[in-house]
PDB file of N, CA and C in Angstrom:
ATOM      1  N   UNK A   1      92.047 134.352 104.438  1.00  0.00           N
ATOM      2  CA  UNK A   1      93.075 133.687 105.197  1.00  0.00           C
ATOM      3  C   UNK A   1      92.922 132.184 104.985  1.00  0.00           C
ATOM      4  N   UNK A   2      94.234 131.641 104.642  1.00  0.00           N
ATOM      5  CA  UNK A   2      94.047 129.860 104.257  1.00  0.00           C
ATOM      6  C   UNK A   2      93.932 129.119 105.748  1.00  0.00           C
ATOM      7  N   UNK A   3      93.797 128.290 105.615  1.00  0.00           N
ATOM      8  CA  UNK A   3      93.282 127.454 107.324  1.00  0.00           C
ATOM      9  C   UNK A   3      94.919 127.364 107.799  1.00  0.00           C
ATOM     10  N   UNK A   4      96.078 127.258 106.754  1.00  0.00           N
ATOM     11  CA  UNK A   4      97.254 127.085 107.399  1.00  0.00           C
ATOM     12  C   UNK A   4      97.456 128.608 108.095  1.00  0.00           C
ATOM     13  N   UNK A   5      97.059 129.359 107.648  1.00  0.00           N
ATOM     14  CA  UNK A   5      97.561 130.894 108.097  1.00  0.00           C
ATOM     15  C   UNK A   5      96.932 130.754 109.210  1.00  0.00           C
ATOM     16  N   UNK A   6      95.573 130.500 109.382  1.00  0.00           N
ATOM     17  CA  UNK A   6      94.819 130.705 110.489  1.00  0.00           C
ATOM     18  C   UNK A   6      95.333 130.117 112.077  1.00  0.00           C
ATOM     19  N   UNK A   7      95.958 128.785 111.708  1.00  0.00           N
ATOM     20  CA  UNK A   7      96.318 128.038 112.602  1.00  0.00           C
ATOM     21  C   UNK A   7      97.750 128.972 113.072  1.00  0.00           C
ATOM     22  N   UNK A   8      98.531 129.002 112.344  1.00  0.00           N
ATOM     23  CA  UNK A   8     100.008 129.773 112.666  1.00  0.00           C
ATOM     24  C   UNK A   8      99.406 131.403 113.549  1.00  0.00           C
ATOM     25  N   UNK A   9      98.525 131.882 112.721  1.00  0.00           N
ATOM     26  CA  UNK A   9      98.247 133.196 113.878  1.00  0.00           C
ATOM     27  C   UNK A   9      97.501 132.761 115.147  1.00  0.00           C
ATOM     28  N   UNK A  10      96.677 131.852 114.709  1.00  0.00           N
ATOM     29  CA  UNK A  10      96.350 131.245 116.251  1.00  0.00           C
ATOM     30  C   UNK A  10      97.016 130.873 117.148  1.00  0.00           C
ATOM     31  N   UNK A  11      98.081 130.266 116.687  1.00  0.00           N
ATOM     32  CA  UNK A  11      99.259 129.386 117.942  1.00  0.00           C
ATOM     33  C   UNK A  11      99.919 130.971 118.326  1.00  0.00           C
ATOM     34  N   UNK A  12     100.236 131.153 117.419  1.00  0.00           N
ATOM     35  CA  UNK A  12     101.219 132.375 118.215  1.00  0.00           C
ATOM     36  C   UNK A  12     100.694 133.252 119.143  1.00  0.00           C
ATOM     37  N   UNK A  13      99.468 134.010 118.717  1.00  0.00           N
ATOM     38  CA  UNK A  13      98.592 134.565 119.024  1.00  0.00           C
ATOM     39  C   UNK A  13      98.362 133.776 121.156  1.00  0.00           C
ATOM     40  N   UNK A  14      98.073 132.251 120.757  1.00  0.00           N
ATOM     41  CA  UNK A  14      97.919 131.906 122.125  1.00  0.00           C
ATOM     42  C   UNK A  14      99.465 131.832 123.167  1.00  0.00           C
ATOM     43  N   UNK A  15     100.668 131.771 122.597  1.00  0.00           N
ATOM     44  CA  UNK A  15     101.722 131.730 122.809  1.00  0.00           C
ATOM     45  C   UNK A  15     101.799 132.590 123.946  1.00  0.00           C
ATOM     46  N   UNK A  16     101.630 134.191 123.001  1.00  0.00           N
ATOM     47  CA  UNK A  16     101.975 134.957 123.697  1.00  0.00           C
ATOM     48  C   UNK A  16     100.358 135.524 125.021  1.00  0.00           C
ATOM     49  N   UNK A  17      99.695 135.375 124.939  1.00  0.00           N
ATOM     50  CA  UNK A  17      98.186 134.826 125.575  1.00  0.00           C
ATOM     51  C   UNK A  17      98.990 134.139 126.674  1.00  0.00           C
ATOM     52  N   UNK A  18      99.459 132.769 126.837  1.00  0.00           N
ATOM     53  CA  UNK A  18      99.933 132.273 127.748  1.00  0.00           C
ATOM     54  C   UNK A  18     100.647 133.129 128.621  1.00  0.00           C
ATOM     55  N   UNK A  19     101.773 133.936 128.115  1.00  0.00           N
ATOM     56  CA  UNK A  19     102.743 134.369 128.819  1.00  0.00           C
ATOM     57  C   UNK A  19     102.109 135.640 129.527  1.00  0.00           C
ATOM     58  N   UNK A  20     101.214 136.089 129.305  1.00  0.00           N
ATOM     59  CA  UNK A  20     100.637 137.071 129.954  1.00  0.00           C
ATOM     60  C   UNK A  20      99.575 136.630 131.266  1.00  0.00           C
ATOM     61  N   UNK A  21      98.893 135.609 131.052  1.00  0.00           N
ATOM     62  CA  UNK A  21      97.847 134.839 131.971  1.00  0.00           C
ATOM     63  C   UNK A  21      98.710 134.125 132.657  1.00  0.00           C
ATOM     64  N   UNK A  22      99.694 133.982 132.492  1.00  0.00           N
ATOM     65  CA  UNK A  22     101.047 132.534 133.386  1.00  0.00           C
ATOM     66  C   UNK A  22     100.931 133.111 134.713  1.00  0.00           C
ATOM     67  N   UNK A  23     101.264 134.561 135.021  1.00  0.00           N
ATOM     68  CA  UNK A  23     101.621 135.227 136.739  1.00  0.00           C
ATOM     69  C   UNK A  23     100.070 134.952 137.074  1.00  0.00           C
ATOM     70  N   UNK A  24      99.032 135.220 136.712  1.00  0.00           N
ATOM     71  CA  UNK A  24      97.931 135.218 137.842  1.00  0.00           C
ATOM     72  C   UNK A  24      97.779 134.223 138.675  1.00  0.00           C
ATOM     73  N   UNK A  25      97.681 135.215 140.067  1.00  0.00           N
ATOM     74  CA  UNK A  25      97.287 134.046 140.765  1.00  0.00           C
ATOM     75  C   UNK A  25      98.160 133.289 141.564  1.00  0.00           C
ATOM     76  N   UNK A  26      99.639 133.217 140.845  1.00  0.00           N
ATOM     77  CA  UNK A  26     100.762 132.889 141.647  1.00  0.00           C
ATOM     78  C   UNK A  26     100.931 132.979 142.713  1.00  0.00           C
ATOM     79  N   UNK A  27     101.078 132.256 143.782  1.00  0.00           N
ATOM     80  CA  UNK A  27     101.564 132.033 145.051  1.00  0.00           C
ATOM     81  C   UNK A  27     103.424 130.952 145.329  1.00  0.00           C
ATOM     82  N   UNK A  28     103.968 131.873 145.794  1.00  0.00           N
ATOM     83  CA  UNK A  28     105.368 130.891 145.889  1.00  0.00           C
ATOM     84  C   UNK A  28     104.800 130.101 147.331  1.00  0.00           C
ATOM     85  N   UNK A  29     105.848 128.836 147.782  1.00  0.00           N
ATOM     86  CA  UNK A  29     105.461 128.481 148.773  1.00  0.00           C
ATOM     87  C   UNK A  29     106.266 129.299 150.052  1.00  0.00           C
ATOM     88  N   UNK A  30     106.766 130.101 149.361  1.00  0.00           N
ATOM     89  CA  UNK A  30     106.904 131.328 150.978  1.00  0.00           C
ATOM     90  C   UNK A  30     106.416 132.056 151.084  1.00  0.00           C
ATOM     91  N   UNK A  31     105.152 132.593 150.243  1.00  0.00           N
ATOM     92  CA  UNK A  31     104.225 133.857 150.349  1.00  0.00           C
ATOM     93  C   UNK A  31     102.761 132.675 151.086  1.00  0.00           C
ATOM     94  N   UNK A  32     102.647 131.452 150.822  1.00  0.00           N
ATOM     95  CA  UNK A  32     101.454 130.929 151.468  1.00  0.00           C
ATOM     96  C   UNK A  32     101.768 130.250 152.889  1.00  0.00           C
ATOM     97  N   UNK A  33     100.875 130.559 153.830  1.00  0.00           N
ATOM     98  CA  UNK A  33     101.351 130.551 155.165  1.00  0.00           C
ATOM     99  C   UNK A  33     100.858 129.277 155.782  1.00  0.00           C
ATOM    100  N   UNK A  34      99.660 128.676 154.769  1.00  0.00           N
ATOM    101  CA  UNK A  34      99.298 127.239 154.581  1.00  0.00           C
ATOM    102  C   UNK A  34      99.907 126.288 154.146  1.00  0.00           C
ATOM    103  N   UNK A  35     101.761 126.241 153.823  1.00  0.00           N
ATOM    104  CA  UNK A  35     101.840 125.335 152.705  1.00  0.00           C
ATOM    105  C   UNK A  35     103.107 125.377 153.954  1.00  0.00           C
ATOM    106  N   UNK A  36     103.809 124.441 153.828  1.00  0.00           N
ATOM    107  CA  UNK A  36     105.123 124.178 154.308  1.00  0.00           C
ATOM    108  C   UNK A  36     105.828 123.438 153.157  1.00  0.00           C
ATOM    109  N   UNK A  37     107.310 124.424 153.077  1.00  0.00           N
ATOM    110  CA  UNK A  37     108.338 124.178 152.611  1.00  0.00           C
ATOM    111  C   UNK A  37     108.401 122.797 151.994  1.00  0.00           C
ATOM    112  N   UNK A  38     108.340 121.939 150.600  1.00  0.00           N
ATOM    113  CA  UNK A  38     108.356 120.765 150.366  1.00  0.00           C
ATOM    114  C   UNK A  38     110.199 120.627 150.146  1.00  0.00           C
ATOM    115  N   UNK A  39     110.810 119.193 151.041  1.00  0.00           N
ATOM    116  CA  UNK A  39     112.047 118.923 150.922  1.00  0.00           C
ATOM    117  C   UNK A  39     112.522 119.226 149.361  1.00  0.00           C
ATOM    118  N   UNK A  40     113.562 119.508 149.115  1.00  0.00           N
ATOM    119  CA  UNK A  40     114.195 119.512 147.745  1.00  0.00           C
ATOM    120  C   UNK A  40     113.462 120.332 146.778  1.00  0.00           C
ATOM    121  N   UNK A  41     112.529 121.411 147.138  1.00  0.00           N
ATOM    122  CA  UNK A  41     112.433 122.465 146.347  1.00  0.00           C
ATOM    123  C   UNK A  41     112.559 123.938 146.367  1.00  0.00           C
ATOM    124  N   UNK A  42     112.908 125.100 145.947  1.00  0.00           N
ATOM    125  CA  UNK A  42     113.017 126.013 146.167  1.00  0.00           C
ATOM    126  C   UNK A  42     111.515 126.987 146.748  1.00  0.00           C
ATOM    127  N   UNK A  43     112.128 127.727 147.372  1.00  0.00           N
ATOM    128  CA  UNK A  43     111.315 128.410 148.498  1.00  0.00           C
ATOM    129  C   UNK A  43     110.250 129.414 146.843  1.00  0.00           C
ATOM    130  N   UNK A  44     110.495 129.816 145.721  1.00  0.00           N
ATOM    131  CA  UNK A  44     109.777 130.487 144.996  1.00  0.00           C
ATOM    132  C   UNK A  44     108.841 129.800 143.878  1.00  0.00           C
ATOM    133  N   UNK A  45     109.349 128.008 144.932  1.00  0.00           N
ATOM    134  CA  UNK A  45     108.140 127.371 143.113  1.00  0.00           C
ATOM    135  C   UNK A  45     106.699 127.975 143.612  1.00  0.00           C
ATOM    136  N   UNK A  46     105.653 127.752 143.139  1.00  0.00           N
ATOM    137  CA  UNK A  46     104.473 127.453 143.098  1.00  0.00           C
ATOM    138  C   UNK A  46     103.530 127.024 144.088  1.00  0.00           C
ATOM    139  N   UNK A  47     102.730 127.459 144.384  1.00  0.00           N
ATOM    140  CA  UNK A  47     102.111 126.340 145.093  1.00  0.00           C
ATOM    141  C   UNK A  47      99.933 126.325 144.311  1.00  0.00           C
ATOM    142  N   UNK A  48     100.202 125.182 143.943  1.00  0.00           N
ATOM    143  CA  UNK A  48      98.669 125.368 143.261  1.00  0.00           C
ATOM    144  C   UNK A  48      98.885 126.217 141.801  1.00  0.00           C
ATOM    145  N   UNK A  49      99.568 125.569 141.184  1.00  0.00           N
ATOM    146  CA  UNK A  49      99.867 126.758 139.455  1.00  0.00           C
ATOM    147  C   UNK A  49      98.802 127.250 139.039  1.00  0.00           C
ATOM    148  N   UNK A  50      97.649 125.812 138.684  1.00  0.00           N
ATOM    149  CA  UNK A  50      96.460 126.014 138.089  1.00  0.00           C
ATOM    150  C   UNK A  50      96.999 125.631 136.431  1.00  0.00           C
ATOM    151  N   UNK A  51      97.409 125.215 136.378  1.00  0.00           N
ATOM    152  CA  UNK A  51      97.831 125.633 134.736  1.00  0.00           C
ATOM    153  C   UNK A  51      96.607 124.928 133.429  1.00  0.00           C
ATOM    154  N   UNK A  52      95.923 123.800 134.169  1.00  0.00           N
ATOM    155  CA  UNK A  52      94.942 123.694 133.232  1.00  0.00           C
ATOM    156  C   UNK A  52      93.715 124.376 133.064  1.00  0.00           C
ATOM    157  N   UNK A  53      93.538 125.591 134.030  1.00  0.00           N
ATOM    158  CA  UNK A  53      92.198 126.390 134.215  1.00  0.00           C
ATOM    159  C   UNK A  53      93.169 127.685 133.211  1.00  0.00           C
ATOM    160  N   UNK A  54      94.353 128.218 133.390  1.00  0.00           N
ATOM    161  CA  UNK A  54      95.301 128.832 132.796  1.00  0.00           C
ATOM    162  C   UNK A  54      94.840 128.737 131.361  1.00  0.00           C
ATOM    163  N   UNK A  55      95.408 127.520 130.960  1.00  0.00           N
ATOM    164  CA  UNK A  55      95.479 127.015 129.335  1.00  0.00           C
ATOM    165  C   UNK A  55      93.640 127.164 128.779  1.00  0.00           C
ATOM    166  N   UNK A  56      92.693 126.969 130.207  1.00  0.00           N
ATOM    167  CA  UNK A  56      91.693 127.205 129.002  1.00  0.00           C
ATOM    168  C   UNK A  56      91.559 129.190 129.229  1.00  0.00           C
ATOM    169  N   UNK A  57      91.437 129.548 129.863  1.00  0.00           N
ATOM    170  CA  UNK A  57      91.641 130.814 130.005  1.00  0.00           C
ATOM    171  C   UNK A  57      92.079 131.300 128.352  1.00  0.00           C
ATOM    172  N   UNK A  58      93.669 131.149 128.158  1.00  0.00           N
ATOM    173  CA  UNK A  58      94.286 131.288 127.477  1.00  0.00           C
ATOM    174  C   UNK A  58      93.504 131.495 125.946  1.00  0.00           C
ATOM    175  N   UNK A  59      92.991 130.077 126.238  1.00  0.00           N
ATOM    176  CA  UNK A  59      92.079 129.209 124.539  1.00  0.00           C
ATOM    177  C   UNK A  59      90.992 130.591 124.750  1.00  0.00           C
ATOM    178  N   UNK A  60      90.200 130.624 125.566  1.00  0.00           N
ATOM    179  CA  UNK A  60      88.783 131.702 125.241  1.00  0.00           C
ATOM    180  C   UNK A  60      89.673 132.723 124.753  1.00  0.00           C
ATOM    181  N   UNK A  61      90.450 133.240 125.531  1.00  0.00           N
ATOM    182  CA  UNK A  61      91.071 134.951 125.049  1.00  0.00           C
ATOM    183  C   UNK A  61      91.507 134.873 123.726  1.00  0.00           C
ATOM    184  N   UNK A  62      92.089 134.079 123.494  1.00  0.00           N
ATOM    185  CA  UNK A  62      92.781 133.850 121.810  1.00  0.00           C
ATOM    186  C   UNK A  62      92.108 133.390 121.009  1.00  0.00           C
ATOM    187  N   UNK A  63      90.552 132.497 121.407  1.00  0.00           N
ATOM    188  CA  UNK A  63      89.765 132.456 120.207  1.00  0.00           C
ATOM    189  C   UNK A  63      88.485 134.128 120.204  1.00  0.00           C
ATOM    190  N   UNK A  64      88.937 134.707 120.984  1.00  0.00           N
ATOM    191  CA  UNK A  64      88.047 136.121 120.936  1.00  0.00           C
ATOM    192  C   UNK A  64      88.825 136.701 120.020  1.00  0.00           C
ATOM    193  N   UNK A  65      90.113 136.914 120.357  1.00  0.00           N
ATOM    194  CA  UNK A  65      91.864 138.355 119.497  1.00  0.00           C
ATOM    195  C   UNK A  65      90.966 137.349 118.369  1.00  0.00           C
ATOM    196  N   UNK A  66      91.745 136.051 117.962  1.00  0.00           N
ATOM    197  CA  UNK A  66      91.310 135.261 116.374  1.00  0.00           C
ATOM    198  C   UNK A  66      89.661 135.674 116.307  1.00  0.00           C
ATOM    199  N   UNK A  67      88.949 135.654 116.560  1.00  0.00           N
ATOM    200  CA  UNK A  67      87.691 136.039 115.798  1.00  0.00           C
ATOM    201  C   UNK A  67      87.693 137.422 115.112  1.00  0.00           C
ATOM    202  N   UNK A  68      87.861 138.184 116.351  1.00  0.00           N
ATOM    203  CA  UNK A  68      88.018 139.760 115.822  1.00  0.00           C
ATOM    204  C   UNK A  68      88.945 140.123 114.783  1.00  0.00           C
ATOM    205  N   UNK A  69      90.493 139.056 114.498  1.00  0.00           N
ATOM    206  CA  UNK A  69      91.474 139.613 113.783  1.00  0.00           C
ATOM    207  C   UNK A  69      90.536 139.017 112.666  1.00  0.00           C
ATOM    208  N   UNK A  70      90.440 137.696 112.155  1.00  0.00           N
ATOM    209  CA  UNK A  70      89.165 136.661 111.427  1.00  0.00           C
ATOM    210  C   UNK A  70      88.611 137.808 110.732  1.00  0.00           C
ATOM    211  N   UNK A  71      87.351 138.259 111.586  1.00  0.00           N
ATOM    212  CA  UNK A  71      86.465 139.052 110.911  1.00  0.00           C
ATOM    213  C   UNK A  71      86.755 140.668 110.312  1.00  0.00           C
ATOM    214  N   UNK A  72      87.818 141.502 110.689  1.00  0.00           N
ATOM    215  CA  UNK A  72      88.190 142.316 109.941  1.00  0.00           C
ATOM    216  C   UNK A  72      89.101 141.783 108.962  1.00  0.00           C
ATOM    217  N   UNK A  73      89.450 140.573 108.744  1.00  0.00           N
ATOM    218  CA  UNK A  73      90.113 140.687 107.406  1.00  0.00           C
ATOM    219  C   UNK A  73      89.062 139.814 106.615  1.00  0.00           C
ATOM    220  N   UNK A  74      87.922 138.989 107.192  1.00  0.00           N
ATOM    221  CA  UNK A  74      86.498 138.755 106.088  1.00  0.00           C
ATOM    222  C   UNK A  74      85.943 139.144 105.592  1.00  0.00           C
ATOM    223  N   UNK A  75      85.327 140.677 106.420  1.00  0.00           N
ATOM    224  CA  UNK A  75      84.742 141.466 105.956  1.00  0.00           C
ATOM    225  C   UNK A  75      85.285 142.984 105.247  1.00  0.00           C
ATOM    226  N   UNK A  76      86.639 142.849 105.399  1.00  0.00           N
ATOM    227  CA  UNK A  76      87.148 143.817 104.770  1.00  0.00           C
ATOM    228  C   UNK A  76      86.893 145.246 106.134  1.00  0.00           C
ATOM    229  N   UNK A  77      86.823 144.790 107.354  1.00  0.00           N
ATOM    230  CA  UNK A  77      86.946 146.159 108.399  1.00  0.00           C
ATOM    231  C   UNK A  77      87.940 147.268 108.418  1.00  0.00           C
ATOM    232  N   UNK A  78      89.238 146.485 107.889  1.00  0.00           N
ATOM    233  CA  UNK A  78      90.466 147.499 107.837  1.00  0.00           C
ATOM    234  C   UNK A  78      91.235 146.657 107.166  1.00  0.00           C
ATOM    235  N   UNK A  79      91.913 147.490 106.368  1.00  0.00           N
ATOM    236  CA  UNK A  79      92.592 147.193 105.372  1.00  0.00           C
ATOM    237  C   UNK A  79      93.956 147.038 105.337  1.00  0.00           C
ATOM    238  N   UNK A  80      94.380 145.654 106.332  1.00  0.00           N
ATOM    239  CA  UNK A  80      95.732 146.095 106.387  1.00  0.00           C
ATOM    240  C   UNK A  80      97.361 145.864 105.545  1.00  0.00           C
ATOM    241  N   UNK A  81      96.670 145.779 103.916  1.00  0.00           N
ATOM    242  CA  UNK A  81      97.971 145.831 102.998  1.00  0.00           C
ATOM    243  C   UNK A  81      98.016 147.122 103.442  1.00  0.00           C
ATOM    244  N   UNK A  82      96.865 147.960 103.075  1.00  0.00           N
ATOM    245  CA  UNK A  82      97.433 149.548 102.705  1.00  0.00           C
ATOM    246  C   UNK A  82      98.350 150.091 104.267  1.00  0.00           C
ATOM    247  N   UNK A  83      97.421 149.663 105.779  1.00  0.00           N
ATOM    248  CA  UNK A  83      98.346 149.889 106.408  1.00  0.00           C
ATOM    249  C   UNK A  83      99.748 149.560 106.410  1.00  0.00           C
ATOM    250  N   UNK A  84     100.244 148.641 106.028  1.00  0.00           N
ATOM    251  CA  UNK A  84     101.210 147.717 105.469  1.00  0.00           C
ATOM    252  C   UNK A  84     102.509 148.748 104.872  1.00  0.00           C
ATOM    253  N   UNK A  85     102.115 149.266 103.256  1.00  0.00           N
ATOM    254  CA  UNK A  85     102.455 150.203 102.376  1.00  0.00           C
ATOM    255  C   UNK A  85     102.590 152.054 103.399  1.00  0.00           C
ATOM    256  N   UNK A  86     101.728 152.038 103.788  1.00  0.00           N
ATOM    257  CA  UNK A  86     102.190 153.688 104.303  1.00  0.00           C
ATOM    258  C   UNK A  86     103.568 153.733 105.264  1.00  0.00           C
TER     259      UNK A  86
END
């Protein structure tokens, strides 16, 4: 794999990583009984996103998928032209 390939399966790879780790944890500010209503926003934003504990979350899980995808195509673990061809 060339370092450009690597990077393109990586981003994507974390893309979709994000969109799966995004709901945890979510609280709207009408499900928290600590938070009062902030003027001029809707009753289902957020309260406390987290999104930079999120994003590294994200980075560990997607540099684990990239190692494992990495090392079966280094070492030849599975072969996936031929899966490819059938």
């Amino acid at each position: 794999m060339t370092i450009v390939g690597g990077i393109v399966v990586f981003s994507i790879t974390w893309m979709v990583v994000l969109f799966m780790v995004l709901p945890w944890g979510v609280r709207s500010q009408l499900e928290d009984e600590n938070t009062e209503i902030e003027p001029g926003t809707v009753e289902s934003a957020p309260v406390q996103p987290r999104i930079l504990r999120k994003f590294a979350i994200t980075t560990l899980v997607t540099a684990l998928l990239f190692l494992a995808f990495w090392s079966t195509l280094e070492f030849d673990l599975i072969d996936y032209r031929a899966l490819i061809e059938n």
